[in-house]
C-alpha atoms as a PDB file:
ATOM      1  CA  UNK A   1      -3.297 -32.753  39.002  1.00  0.00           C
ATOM      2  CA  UNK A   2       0.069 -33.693  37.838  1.00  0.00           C
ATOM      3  CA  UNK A   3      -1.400 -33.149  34.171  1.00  0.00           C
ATOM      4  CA  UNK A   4      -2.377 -29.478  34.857  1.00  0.00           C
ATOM      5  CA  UNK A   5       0.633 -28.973  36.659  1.00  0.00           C
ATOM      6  CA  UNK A   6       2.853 -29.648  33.570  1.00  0.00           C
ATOM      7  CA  UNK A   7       0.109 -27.706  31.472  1.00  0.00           C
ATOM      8  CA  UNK A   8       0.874 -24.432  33.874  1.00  0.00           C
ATOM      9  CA  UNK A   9       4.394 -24.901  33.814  1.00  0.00           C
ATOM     10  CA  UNK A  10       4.162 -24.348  29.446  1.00  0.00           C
ATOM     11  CA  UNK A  11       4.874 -20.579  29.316  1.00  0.00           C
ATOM     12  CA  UNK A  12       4.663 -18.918  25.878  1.00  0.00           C
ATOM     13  CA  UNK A  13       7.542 -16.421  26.022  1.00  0.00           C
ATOM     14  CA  UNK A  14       7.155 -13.584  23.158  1.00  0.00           C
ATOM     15  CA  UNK A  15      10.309 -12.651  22.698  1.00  0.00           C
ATOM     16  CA  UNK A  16      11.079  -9.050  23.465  1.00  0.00           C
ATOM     17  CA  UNK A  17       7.688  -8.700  24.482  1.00  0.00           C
ATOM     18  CA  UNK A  18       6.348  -4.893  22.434  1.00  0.00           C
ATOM     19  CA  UNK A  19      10.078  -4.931  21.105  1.00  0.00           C
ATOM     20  CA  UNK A  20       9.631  -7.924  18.946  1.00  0.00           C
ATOM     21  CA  UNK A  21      12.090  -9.913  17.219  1.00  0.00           C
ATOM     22  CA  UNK A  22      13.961  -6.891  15.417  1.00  0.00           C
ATOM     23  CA  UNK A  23      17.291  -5.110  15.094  1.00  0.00           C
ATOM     24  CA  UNK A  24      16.941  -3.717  18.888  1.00  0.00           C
ATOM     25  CA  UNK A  25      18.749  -0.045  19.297  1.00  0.00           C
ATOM     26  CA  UNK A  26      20.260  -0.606  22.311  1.00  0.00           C
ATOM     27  CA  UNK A  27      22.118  -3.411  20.453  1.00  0.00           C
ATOM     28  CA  UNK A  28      21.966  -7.156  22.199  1.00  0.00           C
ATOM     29  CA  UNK A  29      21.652  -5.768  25.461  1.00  0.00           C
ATOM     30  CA  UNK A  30      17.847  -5.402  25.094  1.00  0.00           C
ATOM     31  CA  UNK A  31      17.646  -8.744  24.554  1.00  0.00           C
ATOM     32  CA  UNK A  32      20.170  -9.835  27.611  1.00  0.00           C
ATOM     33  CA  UNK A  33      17.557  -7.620  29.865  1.00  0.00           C
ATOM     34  CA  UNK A  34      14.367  -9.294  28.912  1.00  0.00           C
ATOM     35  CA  UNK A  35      15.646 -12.508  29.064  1.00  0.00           C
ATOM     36  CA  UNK A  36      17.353 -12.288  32.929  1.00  0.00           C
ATOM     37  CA  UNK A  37      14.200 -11.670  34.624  1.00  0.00           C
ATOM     38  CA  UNK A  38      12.864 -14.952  33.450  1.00  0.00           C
ATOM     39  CA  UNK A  39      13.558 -19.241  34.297  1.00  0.00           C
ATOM     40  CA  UNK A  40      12.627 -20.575  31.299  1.00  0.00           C
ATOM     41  CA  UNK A  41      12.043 -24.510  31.515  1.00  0.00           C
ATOM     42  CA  UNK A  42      11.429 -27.386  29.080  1.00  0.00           C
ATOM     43  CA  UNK A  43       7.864 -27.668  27.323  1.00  0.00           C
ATOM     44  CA  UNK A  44       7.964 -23.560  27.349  1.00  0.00           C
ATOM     45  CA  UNK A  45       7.704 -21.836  23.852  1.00  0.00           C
ATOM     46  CA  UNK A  46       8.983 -18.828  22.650  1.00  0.00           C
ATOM     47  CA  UNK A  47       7.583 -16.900  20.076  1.00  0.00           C
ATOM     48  CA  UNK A  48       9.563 -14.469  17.636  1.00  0.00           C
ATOM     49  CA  UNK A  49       7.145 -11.557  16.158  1.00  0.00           C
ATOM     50  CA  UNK A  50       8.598 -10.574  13.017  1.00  0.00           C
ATOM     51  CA  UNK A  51       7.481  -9.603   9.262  1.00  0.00           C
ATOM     52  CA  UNK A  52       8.092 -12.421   7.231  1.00  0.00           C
ATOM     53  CA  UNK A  53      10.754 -11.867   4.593  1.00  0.00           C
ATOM     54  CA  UNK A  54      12.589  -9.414   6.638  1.00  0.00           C
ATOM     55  CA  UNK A  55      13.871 -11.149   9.363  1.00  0.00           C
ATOM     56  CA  UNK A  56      14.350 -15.035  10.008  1.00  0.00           C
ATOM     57  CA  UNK A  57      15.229 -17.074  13.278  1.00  0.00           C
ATOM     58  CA  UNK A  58      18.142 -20.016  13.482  1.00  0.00           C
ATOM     59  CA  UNK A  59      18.976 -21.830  16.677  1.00  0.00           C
ATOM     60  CA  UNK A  60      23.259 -22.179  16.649  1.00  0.00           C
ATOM     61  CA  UNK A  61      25.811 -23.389  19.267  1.00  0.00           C
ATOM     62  CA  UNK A  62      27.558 -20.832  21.222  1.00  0.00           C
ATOM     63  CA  UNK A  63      30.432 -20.278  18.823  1.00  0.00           C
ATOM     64  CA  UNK A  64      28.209 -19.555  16.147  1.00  0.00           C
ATOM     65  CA  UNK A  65      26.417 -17.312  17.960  1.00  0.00           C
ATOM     66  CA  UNK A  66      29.544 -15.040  19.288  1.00  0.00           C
ATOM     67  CA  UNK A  67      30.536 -15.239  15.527  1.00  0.00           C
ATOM     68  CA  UNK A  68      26.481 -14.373  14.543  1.00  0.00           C
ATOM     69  CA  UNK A  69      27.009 -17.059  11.717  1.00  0.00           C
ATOM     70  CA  UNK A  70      24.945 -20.167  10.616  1.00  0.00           C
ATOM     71  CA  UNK A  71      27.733 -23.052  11.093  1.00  0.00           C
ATOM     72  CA  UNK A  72      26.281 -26.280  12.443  1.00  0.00           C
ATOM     73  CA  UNK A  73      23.070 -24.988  12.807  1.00  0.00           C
ATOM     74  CA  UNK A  74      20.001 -27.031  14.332  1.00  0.00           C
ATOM     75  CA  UNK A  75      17.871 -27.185  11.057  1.00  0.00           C
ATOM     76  CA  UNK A  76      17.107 -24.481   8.467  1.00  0.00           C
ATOM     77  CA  UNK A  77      16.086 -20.910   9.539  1.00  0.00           C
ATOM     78  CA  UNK A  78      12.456 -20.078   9.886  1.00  0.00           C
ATOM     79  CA  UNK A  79      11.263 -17.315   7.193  1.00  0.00           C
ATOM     80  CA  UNK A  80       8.214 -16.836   8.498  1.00  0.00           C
ATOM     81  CA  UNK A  81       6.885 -15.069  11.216  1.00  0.00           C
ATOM     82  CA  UNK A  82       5.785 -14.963  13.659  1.00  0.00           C
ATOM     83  CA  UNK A  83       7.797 -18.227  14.317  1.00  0.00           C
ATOM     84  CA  UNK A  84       6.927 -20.222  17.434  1.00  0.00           C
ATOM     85  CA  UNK A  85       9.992 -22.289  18.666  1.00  0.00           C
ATOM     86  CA  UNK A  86       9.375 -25.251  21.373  1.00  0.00           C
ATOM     87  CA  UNK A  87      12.012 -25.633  24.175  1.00  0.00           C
ATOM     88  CA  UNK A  88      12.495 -29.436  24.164  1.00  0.00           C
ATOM     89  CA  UNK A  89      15.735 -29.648  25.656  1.00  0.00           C
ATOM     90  CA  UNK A  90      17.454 -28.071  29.157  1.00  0.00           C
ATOM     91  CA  UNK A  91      20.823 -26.191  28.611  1.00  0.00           C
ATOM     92  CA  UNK A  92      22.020 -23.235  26.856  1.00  0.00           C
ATOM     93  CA  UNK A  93      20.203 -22.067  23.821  1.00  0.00           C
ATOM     94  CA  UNK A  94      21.016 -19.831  21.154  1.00  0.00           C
ATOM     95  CA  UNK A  95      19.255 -17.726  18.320  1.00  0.00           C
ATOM     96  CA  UNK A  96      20.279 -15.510  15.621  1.00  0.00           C
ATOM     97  CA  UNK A  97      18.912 -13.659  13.039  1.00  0.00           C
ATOM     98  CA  UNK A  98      20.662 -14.287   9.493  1.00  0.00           C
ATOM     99  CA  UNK A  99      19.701 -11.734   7.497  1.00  0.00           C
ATOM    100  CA  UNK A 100      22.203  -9.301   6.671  1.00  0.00           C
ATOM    101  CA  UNK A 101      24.031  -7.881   9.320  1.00  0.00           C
ATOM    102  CA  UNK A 102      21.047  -8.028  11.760  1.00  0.00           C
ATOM    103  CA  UNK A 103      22.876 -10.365  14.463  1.00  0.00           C
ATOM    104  CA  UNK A 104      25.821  -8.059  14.536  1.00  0.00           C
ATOM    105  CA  UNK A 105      23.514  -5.132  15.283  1.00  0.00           C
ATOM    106  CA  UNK A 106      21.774  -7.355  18.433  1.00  0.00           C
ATOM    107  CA  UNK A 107      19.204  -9.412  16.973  1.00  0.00           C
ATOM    108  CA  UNK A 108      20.590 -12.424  18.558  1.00  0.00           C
ATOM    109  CA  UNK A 109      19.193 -14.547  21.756  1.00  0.00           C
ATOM    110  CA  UNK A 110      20.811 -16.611  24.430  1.00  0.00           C
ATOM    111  CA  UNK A 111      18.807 -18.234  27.193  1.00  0.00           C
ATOM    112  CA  UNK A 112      19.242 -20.796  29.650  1.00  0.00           C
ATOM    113  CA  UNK A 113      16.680 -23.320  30.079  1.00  0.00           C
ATOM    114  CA  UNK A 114      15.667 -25.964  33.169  1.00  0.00           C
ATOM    115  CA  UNK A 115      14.723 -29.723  32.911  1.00  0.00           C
ATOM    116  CA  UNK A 116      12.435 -28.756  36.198  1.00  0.00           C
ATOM    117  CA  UNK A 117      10.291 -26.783  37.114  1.00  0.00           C
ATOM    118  CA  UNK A 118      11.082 -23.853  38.999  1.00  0.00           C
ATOM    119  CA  UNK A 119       8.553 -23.806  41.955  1.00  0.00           C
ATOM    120  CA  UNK A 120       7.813 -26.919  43.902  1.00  0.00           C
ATOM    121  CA  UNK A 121       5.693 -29.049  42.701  1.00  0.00           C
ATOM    122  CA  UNK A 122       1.867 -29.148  44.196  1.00  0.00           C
ATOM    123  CA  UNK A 123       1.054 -30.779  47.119  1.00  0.00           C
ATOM    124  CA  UNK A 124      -2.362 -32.878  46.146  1.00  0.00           C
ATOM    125  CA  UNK A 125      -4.691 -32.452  48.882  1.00  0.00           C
ATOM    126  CA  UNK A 126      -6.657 -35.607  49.917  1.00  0.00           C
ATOM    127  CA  UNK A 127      -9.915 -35.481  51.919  1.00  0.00           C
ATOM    128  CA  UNK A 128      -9.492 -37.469  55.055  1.00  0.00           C
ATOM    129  CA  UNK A 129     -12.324 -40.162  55.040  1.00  0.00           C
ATOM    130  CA  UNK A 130     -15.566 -39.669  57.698  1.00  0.00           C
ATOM    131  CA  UNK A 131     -15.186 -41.024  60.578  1.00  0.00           C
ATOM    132  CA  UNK A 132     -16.860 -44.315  61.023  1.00  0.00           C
ATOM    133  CA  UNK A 133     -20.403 -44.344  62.343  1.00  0.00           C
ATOM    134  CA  UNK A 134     -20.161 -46.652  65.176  1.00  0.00           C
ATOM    135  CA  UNK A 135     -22.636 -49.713  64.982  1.00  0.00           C
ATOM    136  CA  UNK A 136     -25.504 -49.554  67.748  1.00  0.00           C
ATOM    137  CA  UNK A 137     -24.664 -51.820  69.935  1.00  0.00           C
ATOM    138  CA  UNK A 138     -26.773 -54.973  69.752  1.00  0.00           C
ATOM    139  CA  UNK A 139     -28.585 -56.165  73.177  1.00  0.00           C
ATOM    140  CA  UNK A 140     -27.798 -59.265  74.614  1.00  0.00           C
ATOM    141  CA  UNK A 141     -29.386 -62.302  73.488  1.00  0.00           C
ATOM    142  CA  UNK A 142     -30.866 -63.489  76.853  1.00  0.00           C
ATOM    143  CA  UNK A 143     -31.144 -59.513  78.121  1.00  0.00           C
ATOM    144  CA  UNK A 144     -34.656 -58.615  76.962  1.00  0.00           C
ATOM    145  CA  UNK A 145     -35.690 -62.222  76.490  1.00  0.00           C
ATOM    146  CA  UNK A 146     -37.816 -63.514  79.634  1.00  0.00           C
ATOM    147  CA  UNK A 147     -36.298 -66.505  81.230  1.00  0.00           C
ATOM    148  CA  UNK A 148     -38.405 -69.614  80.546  1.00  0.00           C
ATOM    149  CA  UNK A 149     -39.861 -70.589  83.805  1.00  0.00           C
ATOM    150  CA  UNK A 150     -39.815 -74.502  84.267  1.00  0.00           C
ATOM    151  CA  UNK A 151     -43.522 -76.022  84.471  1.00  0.00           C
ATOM    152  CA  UNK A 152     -45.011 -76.073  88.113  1.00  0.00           C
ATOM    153  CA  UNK A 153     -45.443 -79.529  88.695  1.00  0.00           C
ATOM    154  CA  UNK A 154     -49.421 -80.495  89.733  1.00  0.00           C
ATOM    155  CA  UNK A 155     -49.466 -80.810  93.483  1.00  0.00           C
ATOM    156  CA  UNK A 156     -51.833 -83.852  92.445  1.00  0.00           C
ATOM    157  CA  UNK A 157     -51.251 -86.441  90.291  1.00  0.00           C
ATOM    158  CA  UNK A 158     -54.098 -86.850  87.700  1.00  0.00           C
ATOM    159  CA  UNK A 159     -56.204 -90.238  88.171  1.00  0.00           C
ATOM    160  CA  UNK A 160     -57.546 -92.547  85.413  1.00  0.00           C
ATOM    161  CA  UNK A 161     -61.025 -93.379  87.684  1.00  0.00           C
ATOM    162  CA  UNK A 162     -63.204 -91.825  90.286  1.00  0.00           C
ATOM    163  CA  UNK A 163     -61.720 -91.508  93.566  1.00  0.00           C
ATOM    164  CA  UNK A 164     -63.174 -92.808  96.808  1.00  0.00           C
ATOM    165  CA  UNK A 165     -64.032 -90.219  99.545  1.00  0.00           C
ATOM    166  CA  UNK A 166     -62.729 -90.421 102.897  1.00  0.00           C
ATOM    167  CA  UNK A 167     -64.604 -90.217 106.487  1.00  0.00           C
ATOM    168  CA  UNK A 168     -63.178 -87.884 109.177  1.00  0.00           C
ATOM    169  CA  UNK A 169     -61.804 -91.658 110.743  1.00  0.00           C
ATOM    170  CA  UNK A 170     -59.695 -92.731 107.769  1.00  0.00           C
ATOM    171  CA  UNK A 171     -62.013 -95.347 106.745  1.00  0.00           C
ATOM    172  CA  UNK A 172     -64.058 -95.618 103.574  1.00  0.00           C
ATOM    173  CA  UNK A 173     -68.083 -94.309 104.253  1.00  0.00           C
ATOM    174  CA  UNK A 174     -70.679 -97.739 103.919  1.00  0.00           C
ATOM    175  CA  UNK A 175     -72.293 -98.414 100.762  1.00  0.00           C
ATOM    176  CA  UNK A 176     -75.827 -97.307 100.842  1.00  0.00           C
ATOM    177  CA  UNK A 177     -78.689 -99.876 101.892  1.00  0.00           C
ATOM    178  CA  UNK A 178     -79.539-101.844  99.126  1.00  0.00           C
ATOM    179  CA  UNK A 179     -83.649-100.318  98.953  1.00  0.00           C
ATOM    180  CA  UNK A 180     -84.356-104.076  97.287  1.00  0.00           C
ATOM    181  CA  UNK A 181     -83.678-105.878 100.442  1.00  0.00           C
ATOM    182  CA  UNK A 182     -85.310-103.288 102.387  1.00  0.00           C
ATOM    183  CA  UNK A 183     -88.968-103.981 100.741  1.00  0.00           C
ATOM    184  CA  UNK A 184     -88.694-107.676 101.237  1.00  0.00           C
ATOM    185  CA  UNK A 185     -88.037-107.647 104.649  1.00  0.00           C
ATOM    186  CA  UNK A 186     -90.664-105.240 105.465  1.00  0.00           C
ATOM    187  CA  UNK A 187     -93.063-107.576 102.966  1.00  0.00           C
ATOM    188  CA  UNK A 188     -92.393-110.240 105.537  1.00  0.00           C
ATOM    189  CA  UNK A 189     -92.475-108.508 108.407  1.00  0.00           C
ATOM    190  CA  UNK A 190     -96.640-107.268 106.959  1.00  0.00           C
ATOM    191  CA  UNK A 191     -97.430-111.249 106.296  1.00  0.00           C
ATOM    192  CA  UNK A 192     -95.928-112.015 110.076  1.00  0.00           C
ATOM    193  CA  UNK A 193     -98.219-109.554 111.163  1.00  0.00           C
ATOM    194  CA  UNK A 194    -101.293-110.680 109.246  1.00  0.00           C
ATOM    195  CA  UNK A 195    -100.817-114.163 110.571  1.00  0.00           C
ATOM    196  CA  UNK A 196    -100.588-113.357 114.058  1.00  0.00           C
ATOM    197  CA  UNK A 197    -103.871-111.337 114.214  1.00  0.00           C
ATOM    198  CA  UNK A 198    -105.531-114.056 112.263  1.00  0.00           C
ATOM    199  CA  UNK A 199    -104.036-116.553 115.191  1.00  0.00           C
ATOM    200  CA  UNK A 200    -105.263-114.430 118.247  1.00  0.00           C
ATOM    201  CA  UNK A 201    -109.328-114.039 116.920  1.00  0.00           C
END
């Protein structure tokens, strides 16, 4: 921005604008006019439209320039035109033509110029930054997560063996009858039997 800035600010003045650079007839008045209306600044350029070999351009101080002569003169004149003449330094400047008696007659320049700009500088714009997306916010670690339930303890303790079955009473039910001792005693109670028939015939 600052580049384009100082590339706006370079105004090509043409001196006299449809006049030209030329013996003006209102003498150098016509030059006094165009050049009131206008801040001139460092980095501009003017430009002198003129037919080469009839007119020439020479930057002098200011007594040189009352006196239209070429004493202490920045550099030689410039013969040929059009001549385009870079402002490179704020003050007072001052230009005469040397031919003949053509700065007598008016063709002769004075013009002020500025080490700044005229208008205020440019205000950059900046784009303000988006506003921050806010984060979703993250659930609680133990909010969605089911609460571990401790194990229910077995309301009976496991066994290694069979377990014995209780009676009504408390006590432990009887074995079973041992069916071996059963058939001998009814065995001997068949031969007891027998033997006392045999005894009463």
């Amino acid at each position: 921005m600052a580049m384009l800035h100082c590339a706006a600010a370079q105004t090509v003045y043409v001196v006299g604008d449809s006049l030209g650079w030329t013996i003006p007839s209102g003498g150098a008045a016509a030059y006094t006019t165009w050049a009131s209306g206008k801040t001139f600044m460092v980095g501009d350029t003017l430009t002198f439209n003129f037919l080469t070999n009839q007119h020439d351009v020479l930057q002098v101080p200011k007594a040189s320039y009352d006196a239209c002569i070429s004493d202490n003169a920045s550099g030689n004149p410039i013969m040929t035109g059009p001549a385009n003449i870079t402002l490179n330094a704020a003050g007072d400047h001052y230009y005469i033509c040397t031919f003949g008696d053509h700065c007598q007659n008016g063709q002769k320049l004075a013009i002020t110029v500025s080490g700044t700009p005229g208008a205020s500088p440019p205000t950059i714009a900046t784009t303000p930054p988006p506003p921050a997306t806010p984060s979703p916010t993250s659930p609680s670690p133990t909010s969605n997560t089911p609460s571990a339930c401790p194990p229910t303890p077995s309301s009976t303790p496991p066994t290694d063996g069979p377990t014995a079955s209780t009676t009504p009473g408390g006590g432990a039910s009887p074995p079973p009858p041992d069916s071996s001792s059963s058939a001998v005693l009814s065995s001997f109670f068949l031969m007891f039997l027998a033997f006392a028939m045999t005894f009463c015939i």
